[in-house]
Protein backbone atom coordinates (compact mmCIF):
# COMPACT_ATOMS: atom_id res chain seq x y z
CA UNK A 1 -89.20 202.93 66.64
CA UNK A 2 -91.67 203.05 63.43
CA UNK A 3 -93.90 200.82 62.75
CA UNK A 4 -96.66 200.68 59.68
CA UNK A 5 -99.71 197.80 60.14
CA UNK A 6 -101.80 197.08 57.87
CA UNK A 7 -105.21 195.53 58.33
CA UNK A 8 -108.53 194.77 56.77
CA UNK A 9 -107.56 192.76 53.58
CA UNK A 10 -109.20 189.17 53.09
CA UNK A 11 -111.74 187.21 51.15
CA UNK A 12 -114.36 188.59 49.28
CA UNK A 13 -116.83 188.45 46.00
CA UNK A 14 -116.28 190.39 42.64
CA UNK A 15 -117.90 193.47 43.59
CA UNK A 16 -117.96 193.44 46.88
CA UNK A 17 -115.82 196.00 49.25
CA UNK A 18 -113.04 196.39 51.66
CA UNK A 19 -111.29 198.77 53.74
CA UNK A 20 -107.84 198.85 53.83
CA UNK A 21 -106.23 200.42 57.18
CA UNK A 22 -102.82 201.70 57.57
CA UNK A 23 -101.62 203.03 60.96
CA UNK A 24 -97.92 204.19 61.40
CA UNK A 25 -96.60 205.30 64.74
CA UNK A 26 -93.21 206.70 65.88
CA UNK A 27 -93.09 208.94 63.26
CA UNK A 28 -94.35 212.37 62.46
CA UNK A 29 -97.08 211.00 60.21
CA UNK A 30 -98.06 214.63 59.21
CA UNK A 31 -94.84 215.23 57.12
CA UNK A 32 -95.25 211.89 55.39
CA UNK A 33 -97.01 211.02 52.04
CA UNK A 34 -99.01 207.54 52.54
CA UNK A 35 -99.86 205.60 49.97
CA UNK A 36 -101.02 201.58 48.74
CA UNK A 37 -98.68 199.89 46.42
CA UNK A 38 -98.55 196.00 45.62
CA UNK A 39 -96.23 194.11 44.66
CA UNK A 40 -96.30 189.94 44.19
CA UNK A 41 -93.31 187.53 43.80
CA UNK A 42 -91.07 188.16 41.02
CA UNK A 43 -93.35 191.19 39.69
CA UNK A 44 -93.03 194.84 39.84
CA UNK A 45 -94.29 196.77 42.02
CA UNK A 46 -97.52 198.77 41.43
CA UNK A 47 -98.25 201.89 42.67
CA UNK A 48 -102.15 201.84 43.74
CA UNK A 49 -102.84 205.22 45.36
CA UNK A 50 -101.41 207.85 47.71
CA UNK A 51 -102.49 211.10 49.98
CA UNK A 52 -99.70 213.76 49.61
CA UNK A 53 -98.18 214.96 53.15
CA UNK A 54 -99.96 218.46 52.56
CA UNK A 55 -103.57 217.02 51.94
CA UNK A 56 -103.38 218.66 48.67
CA UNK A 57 -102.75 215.54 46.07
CA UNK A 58 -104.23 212.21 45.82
CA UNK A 59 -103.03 209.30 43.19
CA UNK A 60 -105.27 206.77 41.92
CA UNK A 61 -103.94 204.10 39.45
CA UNK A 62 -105.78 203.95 36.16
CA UNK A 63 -107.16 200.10 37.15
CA UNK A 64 -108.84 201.74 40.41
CA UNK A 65 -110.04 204.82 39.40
CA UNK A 66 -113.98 205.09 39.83
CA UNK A 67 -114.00 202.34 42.55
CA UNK A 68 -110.99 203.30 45.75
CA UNK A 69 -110.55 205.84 47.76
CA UNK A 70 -107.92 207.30 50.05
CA UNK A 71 -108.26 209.33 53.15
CA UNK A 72 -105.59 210.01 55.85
CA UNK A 73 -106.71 210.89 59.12
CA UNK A 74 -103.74 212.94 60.55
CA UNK A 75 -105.07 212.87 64.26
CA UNK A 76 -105.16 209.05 64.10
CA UNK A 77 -101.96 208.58 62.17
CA UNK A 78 -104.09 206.64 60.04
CA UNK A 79 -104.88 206.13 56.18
CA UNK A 80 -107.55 204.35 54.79
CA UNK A 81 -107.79 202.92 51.54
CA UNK A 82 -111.44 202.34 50.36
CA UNK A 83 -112.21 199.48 47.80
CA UNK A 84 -115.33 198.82 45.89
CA UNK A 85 -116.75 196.96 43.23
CA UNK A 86 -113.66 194.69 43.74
CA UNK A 87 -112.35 192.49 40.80
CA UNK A 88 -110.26 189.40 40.75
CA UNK A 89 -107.75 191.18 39.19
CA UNK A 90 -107.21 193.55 42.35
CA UNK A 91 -106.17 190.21 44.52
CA UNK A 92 -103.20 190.57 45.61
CA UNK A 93 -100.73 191.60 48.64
CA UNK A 94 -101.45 195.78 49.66
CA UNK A 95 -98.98 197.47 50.98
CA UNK A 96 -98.85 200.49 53.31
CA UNK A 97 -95.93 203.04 52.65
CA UNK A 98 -94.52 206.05 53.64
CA UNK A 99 -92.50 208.81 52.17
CA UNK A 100 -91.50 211.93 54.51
CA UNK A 101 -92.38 215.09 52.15
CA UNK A 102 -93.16 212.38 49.23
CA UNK A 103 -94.55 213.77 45.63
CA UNK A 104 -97.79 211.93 45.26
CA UNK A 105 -98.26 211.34 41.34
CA UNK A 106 -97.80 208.45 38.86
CA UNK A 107 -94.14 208.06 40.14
CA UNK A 108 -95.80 206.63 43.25
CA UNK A 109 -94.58 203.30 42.63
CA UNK A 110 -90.70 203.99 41.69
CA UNK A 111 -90.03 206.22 45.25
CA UNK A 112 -88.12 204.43 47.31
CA UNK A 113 -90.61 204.37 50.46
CA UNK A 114 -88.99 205.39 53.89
CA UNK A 115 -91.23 203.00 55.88
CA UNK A 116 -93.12 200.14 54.50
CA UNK A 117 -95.22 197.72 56.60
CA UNK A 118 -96.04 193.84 56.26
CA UNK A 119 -98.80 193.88 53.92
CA UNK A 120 -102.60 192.51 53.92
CA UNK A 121 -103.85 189.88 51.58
CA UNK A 122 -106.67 190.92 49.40
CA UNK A 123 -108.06 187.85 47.47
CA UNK A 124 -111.34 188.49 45.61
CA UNK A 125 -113.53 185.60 44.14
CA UNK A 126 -115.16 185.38 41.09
C-alpha cells in the first residue's frame, strides 16, 4: 500500500521559514517525480515545485523563485521542500505528489498525480 505524509507546515511570520517534508513509502520512490502543489477550496490548483525522477530537473513557480527549495533524498524516500522569506500570500494547504517517470516543468500543476497525500497547512502572519 502507498502512502505520501506530509509534515512541517504551520504558523509563522512574513519572512520567516519552514520545511516542508514529504515521505512516500510502498512505492519505488526512485522512478517517481515529487513535487509541492496547492490547491484551496473552489481554486485551481497551483503547481509550486518539483524534483524530476532522474535528479536532472527541478520546477520552481515564478511566486517562489529566489526563496524555496527542493531536494529529494532517494535513500530516505523523502523530499523536502525548503521555504524562506515566507509571505502571506504563500498560506495555504501544500501538497505532496507523485508522478512515476513525471516531466517536471511548468505543466507541473495540470499532471494528473499518481499518489497525492493529505496536505500540511502553511499559514504565514503578517
Amino acid at each position: 500500500q502507498v502512502q505520501v505524509v506530509e509534515s512541517g507546515g504551520g504558523l509563522v511570520q512574513s519572512g520567516g521559514s519552514l520545511r516542508l517534508t514529504c515521505t512516500a513509502s510502498g512505492l519505488n520512490f526512485a522512478a517517481y517525480t515529487m513535487g509541492w502543489f496547492t490547491q484551496g477550496p473552489g481554486k485551481q490548483r497551483e503547481g509550486v515545485s518539483c524534483f524530476s525522477w532522474n535528479g536532472r530537473t527541478t520546477y520552481y513557480a515564478d511566486s517562489v523563485k529566489g526563496r524555496f527549495t527542493i531536494s529529494r533524498d532517494n535513500a530516505k524516500n523523502t523530499v523536502y521542500l525548503q521555504m524562506s522569506d515566507l509571505k502571506p500570500e504563500d498560506t495555504a494547504m501544500y501538497y505532496c505528489a507523485a508522478q512515476m517517470w513525471g516531466s517536471c516543468s511548468d505543466s507541473w500543476s495540470r499532471l494528473d498525480y499518481k499518489y497525492r497525500g493529505q496536505g500540511t497547512q502553511v499559514t504565514v502572519s503578517s
